[in-house]
Protein backbone atom coordinates (compact mmCIF):
# COMPACT_ATOMS: atom_id res chain seq x y z
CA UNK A 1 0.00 0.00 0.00
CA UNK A 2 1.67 3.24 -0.86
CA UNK A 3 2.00 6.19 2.12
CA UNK A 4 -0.43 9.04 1.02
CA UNK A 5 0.98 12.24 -0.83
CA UNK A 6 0.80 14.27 2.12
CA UNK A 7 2.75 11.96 4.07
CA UNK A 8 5.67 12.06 1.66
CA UNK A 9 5.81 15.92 1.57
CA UNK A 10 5.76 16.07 5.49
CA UNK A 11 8.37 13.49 5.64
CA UNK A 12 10.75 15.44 3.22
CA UNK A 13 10.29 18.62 4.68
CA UNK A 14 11.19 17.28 7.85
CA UNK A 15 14.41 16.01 6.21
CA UNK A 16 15.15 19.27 4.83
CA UNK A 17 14.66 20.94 8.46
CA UNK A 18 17.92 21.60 10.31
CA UNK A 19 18.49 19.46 13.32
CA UNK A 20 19.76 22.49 15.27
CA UNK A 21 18.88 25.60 15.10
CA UNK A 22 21.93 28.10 14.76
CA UNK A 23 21.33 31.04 17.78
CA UNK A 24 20.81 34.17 16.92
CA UNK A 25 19.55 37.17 18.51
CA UNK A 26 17.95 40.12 17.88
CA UNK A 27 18.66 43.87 18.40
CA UNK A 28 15.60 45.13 20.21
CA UNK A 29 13.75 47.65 22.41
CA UNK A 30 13.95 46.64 25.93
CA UNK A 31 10.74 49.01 26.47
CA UNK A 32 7.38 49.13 24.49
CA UNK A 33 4.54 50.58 24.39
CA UNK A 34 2.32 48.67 26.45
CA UNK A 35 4.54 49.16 29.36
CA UNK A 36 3.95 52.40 30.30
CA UNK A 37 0.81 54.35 30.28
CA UNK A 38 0.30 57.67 29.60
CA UNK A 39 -2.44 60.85 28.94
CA UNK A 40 -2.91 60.26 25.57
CA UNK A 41 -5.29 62.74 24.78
CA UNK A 42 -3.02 65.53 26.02
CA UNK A 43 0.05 63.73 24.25
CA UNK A 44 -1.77 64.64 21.24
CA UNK A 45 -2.76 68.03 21.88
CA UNK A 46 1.17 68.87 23.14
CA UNK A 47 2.22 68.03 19.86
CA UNK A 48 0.01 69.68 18.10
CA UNK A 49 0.37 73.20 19.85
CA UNK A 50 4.51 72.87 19.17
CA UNK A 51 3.94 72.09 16.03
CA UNK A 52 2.09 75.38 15.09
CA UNK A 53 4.97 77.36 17.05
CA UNK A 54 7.09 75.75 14.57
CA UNK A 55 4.73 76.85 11.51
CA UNK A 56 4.44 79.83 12.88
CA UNK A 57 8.03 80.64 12.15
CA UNK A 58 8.72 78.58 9.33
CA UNK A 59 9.60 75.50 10.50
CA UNK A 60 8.93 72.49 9.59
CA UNK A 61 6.94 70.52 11.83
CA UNK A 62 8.03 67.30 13.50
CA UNK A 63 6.74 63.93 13.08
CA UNK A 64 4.99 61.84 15.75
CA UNK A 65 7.58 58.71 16.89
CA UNK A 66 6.32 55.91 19.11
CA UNK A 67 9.65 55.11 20.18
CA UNK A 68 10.54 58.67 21.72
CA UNK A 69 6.66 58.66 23.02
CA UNK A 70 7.84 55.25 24.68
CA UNK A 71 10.90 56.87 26.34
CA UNK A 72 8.73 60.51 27.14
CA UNK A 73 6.08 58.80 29.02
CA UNK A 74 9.08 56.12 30.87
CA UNK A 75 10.28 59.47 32.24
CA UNK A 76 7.04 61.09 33.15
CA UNK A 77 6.13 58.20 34.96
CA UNK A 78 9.34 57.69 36.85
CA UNK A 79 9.61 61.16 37.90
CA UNK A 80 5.99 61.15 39.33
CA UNK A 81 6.27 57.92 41.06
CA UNK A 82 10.14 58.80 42.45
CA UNK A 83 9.14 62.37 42.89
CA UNK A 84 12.45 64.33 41.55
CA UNK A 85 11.99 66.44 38.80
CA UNK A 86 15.19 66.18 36.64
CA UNK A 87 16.84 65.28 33.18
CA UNK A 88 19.23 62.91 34.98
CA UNK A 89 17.48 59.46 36.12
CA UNK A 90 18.44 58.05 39.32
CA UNK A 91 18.62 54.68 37.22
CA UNK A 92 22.35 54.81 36.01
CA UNK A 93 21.70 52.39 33.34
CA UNK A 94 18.73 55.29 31.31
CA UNK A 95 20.57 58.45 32.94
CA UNK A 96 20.32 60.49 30.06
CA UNK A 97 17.84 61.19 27.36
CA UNK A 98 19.32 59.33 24.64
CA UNK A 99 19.75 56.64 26.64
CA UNK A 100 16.38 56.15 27.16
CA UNK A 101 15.42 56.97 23.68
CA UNK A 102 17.92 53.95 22.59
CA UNK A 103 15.92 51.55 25.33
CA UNK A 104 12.98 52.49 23.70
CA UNK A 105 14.20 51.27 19.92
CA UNK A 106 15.30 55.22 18.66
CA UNK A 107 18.59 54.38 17.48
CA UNK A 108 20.23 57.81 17.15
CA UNK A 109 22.09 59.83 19.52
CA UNK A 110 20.46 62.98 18.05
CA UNK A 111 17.63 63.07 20.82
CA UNK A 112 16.42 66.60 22.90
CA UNK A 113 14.22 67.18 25.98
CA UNK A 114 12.04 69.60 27.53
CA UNK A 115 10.27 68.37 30.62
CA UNK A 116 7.63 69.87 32.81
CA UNK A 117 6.34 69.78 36.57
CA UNK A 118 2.75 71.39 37.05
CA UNK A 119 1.48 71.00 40.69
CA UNK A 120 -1.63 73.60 39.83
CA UNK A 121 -3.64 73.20 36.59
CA UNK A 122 -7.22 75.31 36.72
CA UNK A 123 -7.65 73.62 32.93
CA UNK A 124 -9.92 70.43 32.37
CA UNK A 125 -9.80 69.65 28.36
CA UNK A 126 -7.12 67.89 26.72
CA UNK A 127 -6.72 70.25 24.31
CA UNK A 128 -6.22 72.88 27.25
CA UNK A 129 -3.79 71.36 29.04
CA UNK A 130 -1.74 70.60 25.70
CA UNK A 131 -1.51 74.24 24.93
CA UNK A 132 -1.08 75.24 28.28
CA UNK A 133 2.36 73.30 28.71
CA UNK A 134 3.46 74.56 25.63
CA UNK A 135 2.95 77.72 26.77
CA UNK A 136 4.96 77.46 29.64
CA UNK A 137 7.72 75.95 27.76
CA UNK A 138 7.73 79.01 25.33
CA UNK A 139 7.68 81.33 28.02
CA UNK A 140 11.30 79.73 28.97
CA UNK A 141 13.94 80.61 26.84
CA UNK A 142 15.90 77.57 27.09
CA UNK A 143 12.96 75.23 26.24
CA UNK A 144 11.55 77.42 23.78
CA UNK A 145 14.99 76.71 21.86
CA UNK A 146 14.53 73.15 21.95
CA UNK A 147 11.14 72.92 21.18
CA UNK A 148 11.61 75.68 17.77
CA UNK A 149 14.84 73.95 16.95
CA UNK A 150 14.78 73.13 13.15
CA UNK A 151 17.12 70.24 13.02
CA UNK A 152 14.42 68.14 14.87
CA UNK A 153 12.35 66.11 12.62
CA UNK A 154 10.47 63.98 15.39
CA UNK A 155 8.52 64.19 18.48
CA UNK A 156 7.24 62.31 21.43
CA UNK A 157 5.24 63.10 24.07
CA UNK A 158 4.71 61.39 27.44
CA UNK A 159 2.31 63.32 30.08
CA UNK A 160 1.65 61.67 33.70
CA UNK A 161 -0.77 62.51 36.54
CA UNK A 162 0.23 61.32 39.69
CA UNK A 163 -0.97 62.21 42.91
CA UNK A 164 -2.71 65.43 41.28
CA UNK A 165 0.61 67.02 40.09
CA UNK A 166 1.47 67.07 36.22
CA UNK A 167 4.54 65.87 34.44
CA UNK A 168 5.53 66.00 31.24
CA UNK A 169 8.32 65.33 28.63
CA UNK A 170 8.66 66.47 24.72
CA UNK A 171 11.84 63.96 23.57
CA UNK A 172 12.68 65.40 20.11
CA UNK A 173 15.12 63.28 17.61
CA UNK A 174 16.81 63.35 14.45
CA UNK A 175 17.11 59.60 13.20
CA UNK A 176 19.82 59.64 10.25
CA UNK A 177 20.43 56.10 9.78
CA UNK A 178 17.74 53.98 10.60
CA UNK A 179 18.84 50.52 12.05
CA UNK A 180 16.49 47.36 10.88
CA UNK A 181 17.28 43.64 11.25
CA UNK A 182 20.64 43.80 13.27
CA UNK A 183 21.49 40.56 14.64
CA UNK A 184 24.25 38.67 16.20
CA UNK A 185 25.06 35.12 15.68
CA UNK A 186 28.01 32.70 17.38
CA UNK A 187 31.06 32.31 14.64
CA UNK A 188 34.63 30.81 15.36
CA UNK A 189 37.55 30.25 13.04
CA UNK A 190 40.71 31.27 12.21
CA UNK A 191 41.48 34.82 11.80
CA UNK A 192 44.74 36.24 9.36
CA UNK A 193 46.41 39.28 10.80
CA UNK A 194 48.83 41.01 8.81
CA UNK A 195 51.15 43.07 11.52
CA UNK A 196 53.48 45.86 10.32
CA UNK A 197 56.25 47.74 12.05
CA UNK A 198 58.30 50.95 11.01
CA UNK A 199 59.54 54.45 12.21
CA UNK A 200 57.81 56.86 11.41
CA UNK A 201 58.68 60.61 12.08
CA UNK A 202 56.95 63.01 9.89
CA UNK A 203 54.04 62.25 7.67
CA UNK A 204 51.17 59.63 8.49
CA UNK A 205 50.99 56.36 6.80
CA UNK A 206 47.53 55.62 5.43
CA UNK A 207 46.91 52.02 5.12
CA UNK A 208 44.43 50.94 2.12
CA UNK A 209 42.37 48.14 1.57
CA UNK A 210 40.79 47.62 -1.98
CA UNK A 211 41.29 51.70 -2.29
CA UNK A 212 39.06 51.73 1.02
CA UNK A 213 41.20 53.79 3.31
CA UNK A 214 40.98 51.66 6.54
CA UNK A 215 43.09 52.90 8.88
CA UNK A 216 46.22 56.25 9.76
CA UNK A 217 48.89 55.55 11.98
CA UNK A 218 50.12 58.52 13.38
CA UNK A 219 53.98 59.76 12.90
CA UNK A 220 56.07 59.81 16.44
CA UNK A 221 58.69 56.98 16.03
CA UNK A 222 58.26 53.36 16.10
CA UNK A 223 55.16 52.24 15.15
CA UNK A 224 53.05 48.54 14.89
CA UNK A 225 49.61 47.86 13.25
CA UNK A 226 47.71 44.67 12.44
CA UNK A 227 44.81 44.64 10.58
CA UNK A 228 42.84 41.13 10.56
CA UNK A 229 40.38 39.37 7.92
CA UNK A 230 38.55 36.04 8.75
CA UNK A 231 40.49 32.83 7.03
CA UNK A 232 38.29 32.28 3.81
CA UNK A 233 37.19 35.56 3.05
CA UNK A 234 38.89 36.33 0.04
CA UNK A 235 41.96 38.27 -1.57
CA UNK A 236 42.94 41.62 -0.90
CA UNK A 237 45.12 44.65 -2.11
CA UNK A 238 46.66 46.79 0.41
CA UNK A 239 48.53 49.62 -0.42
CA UNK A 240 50.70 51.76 2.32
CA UNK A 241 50.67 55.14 1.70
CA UNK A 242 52.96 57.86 3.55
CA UNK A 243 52.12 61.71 2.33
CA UNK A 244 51.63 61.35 -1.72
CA UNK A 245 54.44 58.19 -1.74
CA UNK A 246 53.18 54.61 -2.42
CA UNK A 247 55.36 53.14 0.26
CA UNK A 248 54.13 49.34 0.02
CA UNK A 249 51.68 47.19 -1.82
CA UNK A 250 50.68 43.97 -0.23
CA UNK A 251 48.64 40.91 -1.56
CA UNK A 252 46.71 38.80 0.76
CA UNK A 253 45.04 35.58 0.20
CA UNK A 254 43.26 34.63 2.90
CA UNK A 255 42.24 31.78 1.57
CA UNK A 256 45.25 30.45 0.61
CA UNK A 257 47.66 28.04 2.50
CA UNK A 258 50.75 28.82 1.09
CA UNK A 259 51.87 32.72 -0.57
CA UNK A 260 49.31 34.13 1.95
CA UNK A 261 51.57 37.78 1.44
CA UNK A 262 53.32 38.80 -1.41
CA UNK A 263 54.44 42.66 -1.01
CA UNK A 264 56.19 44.95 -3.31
CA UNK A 265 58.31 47.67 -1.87
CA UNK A 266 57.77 50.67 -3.60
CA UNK A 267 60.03 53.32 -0.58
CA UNK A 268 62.31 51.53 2.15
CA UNK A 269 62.80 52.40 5.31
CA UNK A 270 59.21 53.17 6.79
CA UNK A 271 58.13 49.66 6.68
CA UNK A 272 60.43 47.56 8.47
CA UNK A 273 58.48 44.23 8.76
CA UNK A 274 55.17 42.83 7.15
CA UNK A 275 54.24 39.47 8.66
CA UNK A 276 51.12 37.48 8.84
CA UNK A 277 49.86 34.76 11.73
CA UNK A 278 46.77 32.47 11.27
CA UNK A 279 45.38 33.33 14.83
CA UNK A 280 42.34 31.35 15.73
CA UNK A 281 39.19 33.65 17.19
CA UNK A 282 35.75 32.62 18.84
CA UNK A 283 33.28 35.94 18.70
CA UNK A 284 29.70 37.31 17.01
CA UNK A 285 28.92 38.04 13.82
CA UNK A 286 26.80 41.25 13.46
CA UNK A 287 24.78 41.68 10.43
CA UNK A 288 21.81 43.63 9.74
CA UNK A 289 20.10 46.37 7.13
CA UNK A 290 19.63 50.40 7.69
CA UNK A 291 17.59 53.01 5.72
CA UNK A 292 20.53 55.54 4.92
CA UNK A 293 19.66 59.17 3.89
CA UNK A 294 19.15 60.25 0.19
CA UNK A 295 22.47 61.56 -1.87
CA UNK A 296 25.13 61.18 0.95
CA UNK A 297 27.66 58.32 0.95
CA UNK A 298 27.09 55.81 3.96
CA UNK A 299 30.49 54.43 6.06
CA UNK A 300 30.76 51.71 8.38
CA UNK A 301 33.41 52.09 10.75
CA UNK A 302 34.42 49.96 14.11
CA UNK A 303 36.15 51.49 17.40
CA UNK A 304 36.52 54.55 15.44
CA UNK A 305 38.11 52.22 12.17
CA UNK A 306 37.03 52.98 8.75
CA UNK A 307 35.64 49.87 7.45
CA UNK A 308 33.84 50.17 3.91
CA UNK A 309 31.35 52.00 1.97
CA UNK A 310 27.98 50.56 2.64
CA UNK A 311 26.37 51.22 -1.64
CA UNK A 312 22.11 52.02 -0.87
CA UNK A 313 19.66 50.35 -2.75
CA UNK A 314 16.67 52.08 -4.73
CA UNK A 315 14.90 51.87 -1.72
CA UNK A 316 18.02 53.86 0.40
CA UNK A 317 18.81 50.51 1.99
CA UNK A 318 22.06 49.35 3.20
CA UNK A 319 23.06 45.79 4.44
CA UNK A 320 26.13 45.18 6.35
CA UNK A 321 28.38 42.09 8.40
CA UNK A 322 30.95 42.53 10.54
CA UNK A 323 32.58 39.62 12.56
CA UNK A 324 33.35 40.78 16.14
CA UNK A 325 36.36 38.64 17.53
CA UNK A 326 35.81 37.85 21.59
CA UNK A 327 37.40 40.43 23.50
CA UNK A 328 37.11 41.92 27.30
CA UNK A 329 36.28 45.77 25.97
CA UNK A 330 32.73 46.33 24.30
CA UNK A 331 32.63 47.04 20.68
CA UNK A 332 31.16 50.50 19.30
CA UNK A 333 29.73 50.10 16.26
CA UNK A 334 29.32 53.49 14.12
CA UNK A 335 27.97 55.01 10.83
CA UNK A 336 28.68 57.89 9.10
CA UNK A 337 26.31 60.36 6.95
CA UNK A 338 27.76 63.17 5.51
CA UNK A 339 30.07 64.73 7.58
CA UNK A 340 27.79 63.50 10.67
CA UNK A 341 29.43 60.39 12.94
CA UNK A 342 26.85 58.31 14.58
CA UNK A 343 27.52 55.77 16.99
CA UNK A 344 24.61 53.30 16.70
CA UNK A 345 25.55 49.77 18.37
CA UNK A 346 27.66 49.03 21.21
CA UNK A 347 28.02 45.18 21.65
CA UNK A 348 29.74 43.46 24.25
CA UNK A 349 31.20 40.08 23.29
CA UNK A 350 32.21 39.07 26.86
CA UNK A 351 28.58 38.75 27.87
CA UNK A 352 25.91 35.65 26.81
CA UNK A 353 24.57 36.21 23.65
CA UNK A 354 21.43 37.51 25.05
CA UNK A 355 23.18 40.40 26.52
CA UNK A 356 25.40 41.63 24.02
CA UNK A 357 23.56 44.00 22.74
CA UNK A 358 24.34 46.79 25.17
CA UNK A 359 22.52 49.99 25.94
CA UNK A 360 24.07 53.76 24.80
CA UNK A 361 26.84 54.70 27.27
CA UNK A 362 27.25 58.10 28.57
C-alpha cells in the first residue's frame, strides 16, 4: 500500500529541516509601548500646539515617533512615582535622554528634551492642558529653543498625573540612519592578521584596503599595526601610503595556505616588517540592514576604524556584516552620513549572547 501524498511531503520537509537551530539574537527595544501608560489625549494636543509654534516661524513641523513617546512617558512616569523632577534618572543604566530613547528602539544619539512639573492646573480639556504646557515651555527661553529647533524632525510626548501634580516630557530626535534587522550570531575560526612595524617621524601612513582607506597611523617613532580578515574571506590589495608616496603594496590571500603575502616595496625604510599569523578567534557576527539618507555616501566604521562603503539600494537601503572577535572591551559600532558620525551599536562580546547588545553609554 503506498504512504499518502501528504505523508511524503511532510516526511521530506522534515528532512530538509535543520536538526539544530543556529542562535541568533535580535537587536531590540527593551521598552514598548504597552509598558507604560500615559495621557494620551493631552500627548496629542502637546504636539500639536509645538507644532504650530514651529509653523508659525517657518519650520517644519516634526513627526509623531512611538519610540521617543515610549521613552517621554518612561520618564514622566518615573519622575511622578520617584518624585524628583530632573533630566538625569536616578537609574544609572537610562541616565540620560538618549539613553532612554535607545531603550525604547530610537537608534540615534540625536535626541532633545524639555520636561515639565505642574502642581496647579485650573484647565480640564485635553486640548487645554496641551496648549497650556506649551505655553509654559515658550515662556522659557531655554525650552523654547529646543522645542523651535529646526534640526528636529520627530517628536514624542509622554504626560503623567500622579498624585494630582502634572509631568511632562517632549523627547525630540533626528534619526539619520535607521537601524532594521541587526542581529548577532556565534562564529569561530581562524582569523589572518597582517602586523606591520616601522619608524615613522613626519608624515602619516595611510593604510588601504581595496582603495578603502581603513586605517592612519600617526607619525612619532616606532610604530606597529595589524589589521585582521577572517580565514576564507577572500583576496585583498593593500597599499601603504605615507604623504603622496606609495610606500608598500601587499597581496593577501586569505584563503590560501601557502603565498598568503606577497608585497612589493615601492620606498624603504618606513616599513620595516610585514608578517602574517593564522590566529584562531571565537566571537559574534553582526549583520543587519539600515535606511541611509538620500544623496550622501554611507560608512561603516568599528572602534573609530574605517571599514567600507555601505552602496544604498533604490529603496536607500544598506546591508552590512561585521565579525566581532571575543574580546574583554565592548565594541562600538558606528555610521557615518555626511560629515555626521553616529555611533549606533555598542556590543559586548564578553557577555551571553542575550546580553550583548548593550545599551548607549554616557
Amino acid at each position: 500500500m503506498r504512504p499518502p501524498l501528504f505523508l511524503g511531503v511532510v516526511v521530506l520537509l522534515l528532512l530538509c529541516r535543520p536538526l539544530f537551530a543556529e542562535p541568533v539574537v535580535a537587536l531590540t527595544p527593551r521598552w514598548t509601548e504597552g509598558q507604560f501608560a500615559g495621557q494620551e489625549a493631552v500627548e496629542r494636543a502637546v504636539a500639536w500646539y509645538t507644532n504650530i509654534e514651529r509653523r508659525k516661524r517657518g519650520l517644519q513641523p516634526v513627526s509623531l515617533d512611538h519610540r521617543l513617546r515610549v521613552a517621554a512617558r518612561q520618564h514622566s512616569l518615573e519622575m511622578g512615582t520617584r518624585r524628583y523632577f530632573s533630566h538625569y534618572s536616578p537609574v544609572t543604566t537610562w541616565r540620560l535622554p538618549w539613553q532612554r530613547a535607545y531603550y525604547a528602539g530610537f537608534w540615534s544619539p540625536s535626541v532633545g528634551e524639555n520636561i515639565l512639573l505642574a502642581r496647579k492646573c485650573r484647565y480640564r480639556k485635553p486640548e487645554q492642558i496641551g496648549a497650556y504646557f506649551v505655553r509654559l515651555w515658550m515662556n522659557s527661553p531655554e525650552h523654547r529653543k529646543n522645542l523651535l529647533n529646526p534640526e528636529w524632525t520627530r517628536i514624542g510626548v509622554g504626560v503623567a498625573r500622579v498624585g494630582g501634580v502634572w509631568y511632562a516630557a517632549q523627547e525630540f530626535g533626528l534619526p539619520l540612519v535607521r537601524l532594521e534587522e541587526t542581529t548577532l550570531t556565534p562564529e569561530s575560526g581562524a582569523m589572518m592578521c597582517l602586523r606591520l612595524e616601522g619608524t615613522l617621524q613626519q608624515e602619516p601612513l595611510e593604510l588601504w584596503v581595496d582603495r578603502e582607506l581603513v586605517s592612519t597611523v600617526t607619525p612619532g617613532g616606532h610604530f606597529s599595526t595589524t589589521l585582521s580578515y577572517p580565514r576564507h574571506s577572500g583576496k585583498y590589495l593593500i597599499e601603504a601610503v605615507a604623504g603622496r608616496q606609495m610606500v608598500w603594496v601587499i597581496a593577501l590571500d586569505t584563503d590560501s595556505d601557502e603565498n598568503w603575502l606577497t608585497v612589493r616595496i615601492i620606498q624603504d625604510g618606513l616599513i620595516a616588517s610585514g608578517t602574517v599569523e593564522l590566529q584562531p578567534y571565537t566571537g559574534l557576527r553582526l549583520a543587519g540592514s539600515a535606511h541611509v539618507p538620500p544623496g550622501q555616501p554611507i560608512y561603516l566604521l568599528n572602534d573609530g576604524n574605517l571599514l567600507c562603503q555601505l552602496d544604498a539600494d533604490r529603496y536607500r537601503r544598506v546591508t552590512f556584516s561585521l565579525l566581532l572577535p571575543l574580546r574583554k572591551a565592548p565594541y562600538t559600532v558606528s555610521f557615518v552620513s555626511g560629515s555626521k558620525l553616529e555611533n549606533l551599536l555598542f556590543i559586548d562580546t564578553n557577555k551571553p549572547l542575550q546580553q550583548a547588545f548593550l545599551g548607549r553609554p554616557e
